[in-house]
C-alpha atoms as a PDB file:
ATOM      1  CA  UNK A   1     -29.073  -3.434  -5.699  1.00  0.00           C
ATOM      2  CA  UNK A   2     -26.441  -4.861  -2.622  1.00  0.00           C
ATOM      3  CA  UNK A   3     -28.610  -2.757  -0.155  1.00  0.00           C
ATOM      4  CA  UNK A   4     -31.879  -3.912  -1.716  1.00  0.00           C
ATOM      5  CA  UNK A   5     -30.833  -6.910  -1.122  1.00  0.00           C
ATOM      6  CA  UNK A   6     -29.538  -6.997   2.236  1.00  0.00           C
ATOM      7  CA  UNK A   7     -33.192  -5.317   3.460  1.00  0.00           C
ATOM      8  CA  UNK A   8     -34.784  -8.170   1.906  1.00  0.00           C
ATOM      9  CA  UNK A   9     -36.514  -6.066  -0.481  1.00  0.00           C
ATOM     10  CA  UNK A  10     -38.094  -6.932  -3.973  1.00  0.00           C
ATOM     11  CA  UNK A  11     -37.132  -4.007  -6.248  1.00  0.00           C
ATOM     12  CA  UNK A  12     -34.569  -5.237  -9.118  1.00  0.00           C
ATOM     13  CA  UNK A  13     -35.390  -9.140  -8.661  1.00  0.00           C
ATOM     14  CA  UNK A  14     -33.706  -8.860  -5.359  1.00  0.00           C
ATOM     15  CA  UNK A  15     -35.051 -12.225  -3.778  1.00  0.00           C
ATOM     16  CA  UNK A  16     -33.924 -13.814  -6.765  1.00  0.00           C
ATOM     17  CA  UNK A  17     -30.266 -13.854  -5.736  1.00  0.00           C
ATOM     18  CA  UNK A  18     -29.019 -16.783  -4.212  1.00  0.00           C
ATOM     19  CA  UNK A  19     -27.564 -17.307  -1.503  1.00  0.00           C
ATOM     20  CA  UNK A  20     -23.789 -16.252  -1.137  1.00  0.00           C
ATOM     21  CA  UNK A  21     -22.760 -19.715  -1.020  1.00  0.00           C
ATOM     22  CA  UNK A  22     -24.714 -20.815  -4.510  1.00  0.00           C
ATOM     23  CA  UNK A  23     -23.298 -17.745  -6.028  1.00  0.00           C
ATOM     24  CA  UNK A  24     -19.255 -18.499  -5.027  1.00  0.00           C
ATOM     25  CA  UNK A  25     -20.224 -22.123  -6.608  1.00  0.00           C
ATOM     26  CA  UNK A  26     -21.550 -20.088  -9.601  1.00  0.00           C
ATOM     27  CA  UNK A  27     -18.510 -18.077  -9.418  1.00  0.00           C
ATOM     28  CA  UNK A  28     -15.879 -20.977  -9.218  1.00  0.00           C
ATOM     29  CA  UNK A  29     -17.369 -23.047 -11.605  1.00  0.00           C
ATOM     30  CA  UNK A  30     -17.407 -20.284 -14.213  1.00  0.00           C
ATOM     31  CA  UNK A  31     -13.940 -19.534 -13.217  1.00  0.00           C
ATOM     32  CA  UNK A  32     -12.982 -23.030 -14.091  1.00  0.00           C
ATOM     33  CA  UNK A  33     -14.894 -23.350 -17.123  1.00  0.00           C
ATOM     34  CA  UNK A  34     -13.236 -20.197 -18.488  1.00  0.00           C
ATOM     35  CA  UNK A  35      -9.852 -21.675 -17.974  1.00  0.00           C
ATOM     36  CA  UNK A  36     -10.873 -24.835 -19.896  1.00  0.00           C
ATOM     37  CA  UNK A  37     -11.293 -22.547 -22.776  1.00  0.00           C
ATOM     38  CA  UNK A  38      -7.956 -20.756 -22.290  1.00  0.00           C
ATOM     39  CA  UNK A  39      -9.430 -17.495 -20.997  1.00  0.00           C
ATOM     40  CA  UNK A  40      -7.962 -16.637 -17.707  1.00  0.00           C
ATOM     41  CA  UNK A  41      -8.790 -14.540 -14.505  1.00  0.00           C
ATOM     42  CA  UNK A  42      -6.460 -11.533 -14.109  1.00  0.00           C
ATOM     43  CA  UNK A  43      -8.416  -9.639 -12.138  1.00  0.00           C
ATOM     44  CA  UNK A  44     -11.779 -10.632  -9.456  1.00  0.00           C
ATOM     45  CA  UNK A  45     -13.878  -9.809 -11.779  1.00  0.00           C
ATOM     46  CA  UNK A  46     -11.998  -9.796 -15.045  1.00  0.00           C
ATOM     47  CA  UNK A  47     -10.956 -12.679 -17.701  1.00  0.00           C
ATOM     48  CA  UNK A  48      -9.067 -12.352 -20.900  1.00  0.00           C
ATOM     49  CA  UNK A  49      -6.826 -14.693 -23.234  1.00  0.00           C
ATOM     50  CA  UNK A  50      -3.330 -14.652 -21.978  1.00  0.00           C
ATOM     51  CA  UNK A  51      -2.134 -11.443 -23.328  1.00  0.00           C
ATOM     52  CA  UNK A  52      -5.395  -9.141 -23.838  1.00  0.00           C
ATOM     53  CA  UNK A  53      -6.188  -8.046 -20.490  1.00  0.00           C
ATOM     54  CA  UNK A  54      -8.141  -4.996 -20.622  1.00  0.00           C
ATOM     55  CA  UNK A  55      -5.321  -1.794 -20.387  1.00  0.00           C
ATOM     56  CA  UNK A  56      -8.606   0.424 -19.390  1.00  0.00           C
ATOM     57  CA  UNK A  57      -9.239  -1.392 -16.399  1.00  0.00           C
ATOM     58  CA  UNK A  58      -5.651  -2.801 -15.605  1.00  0.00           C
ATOM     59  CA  UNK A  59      -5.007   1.207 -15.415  1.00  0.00           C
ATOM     60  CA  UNK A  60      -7.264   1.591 -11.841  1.00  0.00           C
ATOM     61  CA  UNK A  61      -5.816  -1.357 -10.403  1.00  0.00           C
ATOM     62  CA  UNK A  62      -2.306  -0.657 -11.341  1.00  0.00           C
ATOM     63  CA  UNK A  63      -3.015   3.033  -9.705  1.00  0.00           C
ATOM     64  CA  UNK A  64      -2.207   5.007 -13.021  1.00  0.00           C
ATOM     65  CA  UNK A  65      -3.739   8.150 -12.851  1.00  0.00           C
ATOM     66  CA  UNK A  66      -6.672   8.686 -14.912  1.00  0.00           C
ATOM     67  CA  UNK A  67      -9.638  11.419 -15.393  1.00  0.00           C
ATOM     68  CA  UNK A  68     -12.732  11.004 -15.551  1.00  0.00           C
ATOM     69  CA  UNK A  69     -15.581  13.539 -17.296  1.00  0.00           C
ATOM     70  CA  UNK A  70     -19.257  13.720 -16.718  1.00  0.00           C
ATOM     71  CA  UNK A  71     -22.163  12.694 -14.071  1.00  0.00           C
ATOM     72  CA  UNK A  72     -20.479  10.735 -11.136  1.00  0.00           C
ATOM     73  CA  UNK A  73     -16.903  10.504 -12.747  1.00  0.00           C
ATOM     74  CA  UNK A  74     -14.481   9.762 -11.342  1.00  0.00           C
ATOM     75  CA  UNK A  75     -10.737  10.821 -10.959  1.00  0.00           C
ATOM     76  CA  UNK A  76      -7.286  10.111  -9.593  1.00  0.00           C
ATOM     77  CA  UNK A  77      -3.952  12.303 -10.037  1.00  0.00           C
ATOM     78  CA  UNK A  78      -1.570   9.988  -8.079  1.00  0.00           C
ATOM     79  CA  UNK A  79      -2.583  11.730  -4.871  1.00  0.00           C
ATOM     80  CA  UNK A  80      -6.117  12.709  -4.858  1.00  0.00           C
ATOM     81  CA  UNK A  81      -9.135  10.751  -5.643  1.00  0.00           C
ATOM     82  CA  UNK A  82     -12.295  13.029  -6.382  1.00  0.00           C
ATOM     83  CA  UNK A  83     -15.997  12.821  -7.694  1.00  0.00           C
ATOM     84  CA  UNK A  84     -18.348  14.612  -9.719  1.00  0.00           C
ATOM     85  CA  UNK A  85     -22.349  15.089  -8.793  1.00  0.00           C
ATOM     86  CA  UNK A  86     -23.996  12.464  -9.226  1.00  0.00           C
ATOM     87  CA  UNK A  87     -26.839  13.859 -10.584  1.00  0.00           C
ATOM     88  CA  UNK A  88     -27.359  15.214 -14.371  1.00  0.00           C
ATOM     89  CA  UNK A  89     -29.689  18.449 -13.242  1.00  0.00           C
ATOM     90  CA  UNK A  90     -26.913  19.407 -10.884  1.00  0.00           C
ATOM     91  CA  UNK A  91     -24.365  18.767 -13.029  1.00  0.00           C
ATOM     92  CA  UNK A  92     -25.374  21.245 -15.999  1.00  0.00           C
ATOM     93  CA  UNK A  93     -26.708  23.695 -13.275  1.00  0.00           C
ATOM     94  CA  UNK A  94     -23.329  24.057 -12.229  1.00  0.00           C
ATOM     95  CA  UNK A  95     -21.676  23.911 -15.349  1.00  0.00           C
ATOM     96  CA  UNK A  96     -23.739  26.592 -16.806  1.00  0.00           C
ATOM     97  CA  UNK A  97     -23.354  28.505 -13.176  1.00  0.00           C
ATOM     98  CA  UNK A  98     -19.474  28.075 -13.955  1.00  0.00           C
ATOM     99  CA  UNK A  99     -19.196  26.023 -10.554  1.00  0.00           C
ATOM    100  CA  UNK A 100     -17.103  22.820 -10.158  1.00  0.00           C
ATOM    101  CA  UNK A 101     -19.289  19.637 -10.659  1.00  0.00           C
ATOM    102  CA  UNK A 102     -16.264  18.091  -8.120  1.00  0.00           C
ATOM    103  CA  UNK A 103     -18.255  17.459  -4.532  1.00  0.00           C
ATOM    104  CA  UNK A 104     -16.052  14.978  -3.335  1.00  0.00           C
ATOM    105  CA  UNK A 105     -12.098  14.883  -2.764  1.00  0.00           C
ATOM    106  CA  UNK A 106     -10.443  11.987  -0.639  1.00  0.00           C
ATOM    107  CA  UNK A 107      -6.499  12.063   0.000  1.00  0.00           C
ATOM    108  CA  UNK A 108      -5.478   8.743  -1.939  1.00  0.00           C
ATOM    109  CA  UNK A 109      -3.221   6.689   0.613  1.00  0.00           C
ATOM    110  CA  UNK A 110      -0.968   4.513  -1.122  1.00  0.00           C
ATOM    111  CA  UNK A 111       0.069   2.132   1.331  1.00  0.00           C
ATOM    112  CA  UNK A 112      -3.667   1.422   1.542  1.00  0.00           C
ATOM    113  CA  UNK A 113      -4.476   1.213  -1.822  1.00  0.00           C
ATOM    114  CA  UNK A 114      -2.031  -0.779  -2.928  1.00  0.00           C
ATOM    115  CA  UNK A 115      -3.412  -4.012  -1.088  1.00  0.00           C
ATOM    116  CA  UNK A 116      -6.599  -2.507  -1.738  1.00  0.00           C
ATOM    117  CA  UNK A 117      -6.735  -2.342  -5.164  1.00  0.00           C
ATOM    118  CA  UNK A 118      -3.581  -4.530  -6.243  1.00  0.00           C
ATOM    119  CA  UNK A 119      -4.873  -7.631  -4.474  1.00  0.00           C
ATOM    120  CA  UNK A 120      -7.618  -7.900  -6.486  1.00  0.00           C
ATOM    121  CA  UNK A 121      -4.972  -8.849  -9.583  1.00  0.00           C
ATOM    122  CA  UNK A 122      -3.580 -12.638 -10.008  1.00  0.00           C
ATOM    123  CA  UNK A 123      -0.505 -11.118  -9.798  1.00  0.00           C
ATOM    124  CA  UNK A 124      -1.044  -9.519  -6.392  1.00  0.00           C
ATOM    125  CA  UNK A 125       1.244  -7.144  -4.804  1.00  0.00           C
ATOM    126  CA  UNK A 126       5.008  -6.496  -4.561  1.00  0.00           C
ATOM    127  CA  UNK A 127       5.934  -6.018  -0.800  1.00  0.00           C
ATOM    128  CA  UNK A 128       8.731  -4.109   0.490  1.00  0.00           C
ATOM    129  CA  UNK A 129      10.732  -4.457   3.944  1.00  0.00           C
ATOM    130  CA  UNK A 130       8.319  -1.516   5.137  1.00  0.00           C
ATOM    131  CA  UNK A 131       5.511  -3.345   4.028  1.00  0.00           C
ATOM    132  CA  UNK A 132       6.740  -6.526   6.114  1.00  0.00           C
ATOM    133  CA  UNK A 133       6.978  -4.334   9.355  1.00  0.00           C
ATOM    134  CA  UNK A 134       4.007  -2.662   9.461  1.00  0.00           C
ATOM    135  CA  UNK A 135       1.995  -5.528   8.531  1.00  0.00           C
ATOM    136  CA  UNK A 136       3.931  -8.826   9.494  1.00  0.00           C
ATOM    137  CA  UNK A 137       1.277 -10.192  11.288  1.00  0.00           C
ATOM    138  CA  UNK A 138      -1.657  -9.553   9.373  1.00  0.00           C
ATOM    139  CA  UNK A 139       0.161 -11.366   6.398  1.00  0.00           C
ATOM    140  CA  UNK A 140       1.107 -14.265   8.231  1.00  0.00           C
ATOM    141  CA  UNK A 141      -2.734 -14.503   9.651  1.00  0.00           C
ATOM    142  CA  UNK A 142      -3.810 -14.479   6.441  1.00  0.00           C
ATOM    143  CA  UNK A 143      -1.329 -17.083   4.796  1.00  0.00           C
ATOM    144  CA  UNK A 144      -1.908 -19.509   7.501  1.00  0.00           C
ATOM    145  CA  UNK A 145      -5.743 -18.884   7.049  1.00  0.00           C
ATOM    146  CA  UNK A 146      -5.402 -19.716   3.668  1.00  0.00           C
ATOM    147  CA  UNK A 147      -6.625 -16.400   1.815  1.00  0.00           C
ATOM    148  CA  UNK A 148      -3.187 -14.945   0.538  1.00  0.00           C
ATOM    149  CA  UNK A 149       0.025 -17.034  -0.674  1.00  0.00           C
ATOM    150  CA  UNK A 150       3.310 -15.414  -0.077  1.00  0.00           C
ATOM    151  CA  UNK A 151       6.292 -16.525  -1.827  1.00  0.00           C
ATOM    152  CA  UNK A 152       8.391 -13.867   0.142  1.00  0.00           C
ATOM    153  CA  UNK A 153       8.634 -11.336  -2.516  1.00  0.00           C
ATOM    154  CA  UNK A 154       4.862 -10.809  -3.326  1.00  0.00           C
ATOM    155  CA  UNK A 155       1.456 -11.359  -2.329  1.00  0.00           C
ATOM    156  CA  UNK A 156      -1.801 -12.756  -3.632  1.00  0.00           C
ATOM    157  CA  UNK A 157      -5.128 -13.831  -3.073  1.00  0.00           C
ATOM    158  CA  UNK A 158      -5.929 -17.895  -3.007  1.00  0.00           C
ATOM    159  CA  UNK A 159      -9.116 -18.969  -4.994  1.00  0.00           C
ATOM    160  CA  UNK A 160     -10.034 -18.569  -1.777  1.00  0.00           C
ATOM    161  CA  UNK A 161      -9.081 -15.744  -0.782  1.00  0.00           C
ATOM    162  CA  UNK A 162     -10.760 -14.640  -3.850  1.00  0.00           C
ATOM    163  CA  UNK A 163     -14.208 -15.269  -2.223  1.00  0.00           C
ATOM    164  CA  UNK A 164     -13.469 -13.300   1.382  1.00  0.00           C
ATOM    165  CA  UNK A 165     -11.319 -10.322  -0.753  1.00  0.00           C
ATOM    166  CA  UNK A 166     -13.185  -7.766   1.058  1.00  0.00           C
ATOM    167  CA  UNK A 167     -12.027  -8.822   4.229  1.00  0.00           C
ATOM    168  CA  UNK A 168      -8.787  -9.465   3.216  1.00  0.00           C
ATOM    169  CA  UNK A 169      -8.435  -5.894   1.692  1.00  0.00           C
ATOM    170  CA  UNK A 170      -9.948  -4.504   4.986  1.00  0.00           C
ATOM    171  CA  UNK A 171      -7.103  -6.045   7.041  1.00  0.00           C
ATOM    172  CA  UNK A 172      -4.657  -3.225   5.147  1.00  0.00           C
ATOM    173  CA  UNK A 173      -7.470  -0.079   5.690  1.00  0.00           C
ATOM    174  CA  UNK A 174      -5.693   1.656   8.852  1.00  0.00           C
ATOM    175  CA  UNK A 175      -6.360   5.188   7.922  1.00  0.00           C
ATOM    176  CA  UNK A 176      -8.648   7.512   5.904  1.00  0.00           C
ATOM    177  CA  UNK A 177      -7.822  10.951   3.862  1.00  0.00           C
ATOM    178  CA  UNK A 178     -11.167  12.635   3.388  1.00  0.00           C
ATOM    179  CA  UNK A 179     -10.868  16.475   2.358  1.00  0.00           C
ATOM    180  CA  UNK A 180     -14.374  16.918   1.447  1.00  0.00           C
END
């Protein structure tokens, strides 16, 4: 639907959507109502009572390993991320051919994906001393814009930080592990 969307196109209700501004409102407010009601965010796009988080999804953004089975699955052994075919007719041609359904492997890279994925928790992300070298500026940009809070020991997005987490995440992305 995002690229329907950003073509201006009609499929799915696509002109429907607001605006991004109407739907961080809708977002914020529904974030605050939640919390009136004792449910909390622990995740962007995750709320729970204090103490049933979901352990599924807390699993891919605490980088446990995990596999996954069937059309477009995905899985992640600590070091590799790969995907299945992403179609159903390929997928049982090759399993009945005896071939791998696997047509995509990317190296993970943890120093990425730890802002990338970790940031996306209310807790946010431990940092070490390596951490503070290689990306001292870019987390002092980013605390004096007003997107991450750093209490010197760990990182996290602001509420609003919240609403610009895909740039903030970018700002970590320096390399890429494909092995297609």
């Amino acid at each position: 639907m995002g690229l329907e969307i950003l073509n201006n196109g009609s499929r799915y209700s696509a002109g429907a959507v607001p605006d991004s501004d109407v739907m961080a409102e809708f977002y914020e407010t529904a974030v605050d109502r939640l919390h009136g009601m004792g449910t909390e965010r622990y995740e962007i796009s995750n709320f729970a009572k204090p103490g049933f988080a979901s352990a599924h999804n807390l699993k891919y953004w605490l980088l446990d390993p995990y596999v996954g089975f069937g059309v477009d699955a995905h899985s992640y052994d600590g070091r590799l991320r790969s995907g299945n075919v992403d179609n159903t007719s390929d997928y049982v041609r090759r399993m009945e051919l005896g071939q791998s359904v696997v047509v995509e492997r990317t190296a993970a890279v943890h120093e990425e994906e730890k802002f990338f994925v970790g940031l996306r928790l209310t807790r946010g992300v431990e940092l070490t001393t390596e951490d503070r070298e290689l990306h001292g500026e870019t987390l002092t940009r980013l605390s004096e814009a007003g997107l991450i809070t750093d209490d010197g020991g760990r990182i996290a997005l602001t509420r609003r930080g919240v609403l610009f987490s895909n740039d903030v995440f970018s700002e970590f992305i320096v390399t890429t592990g494909d092995l297609k």
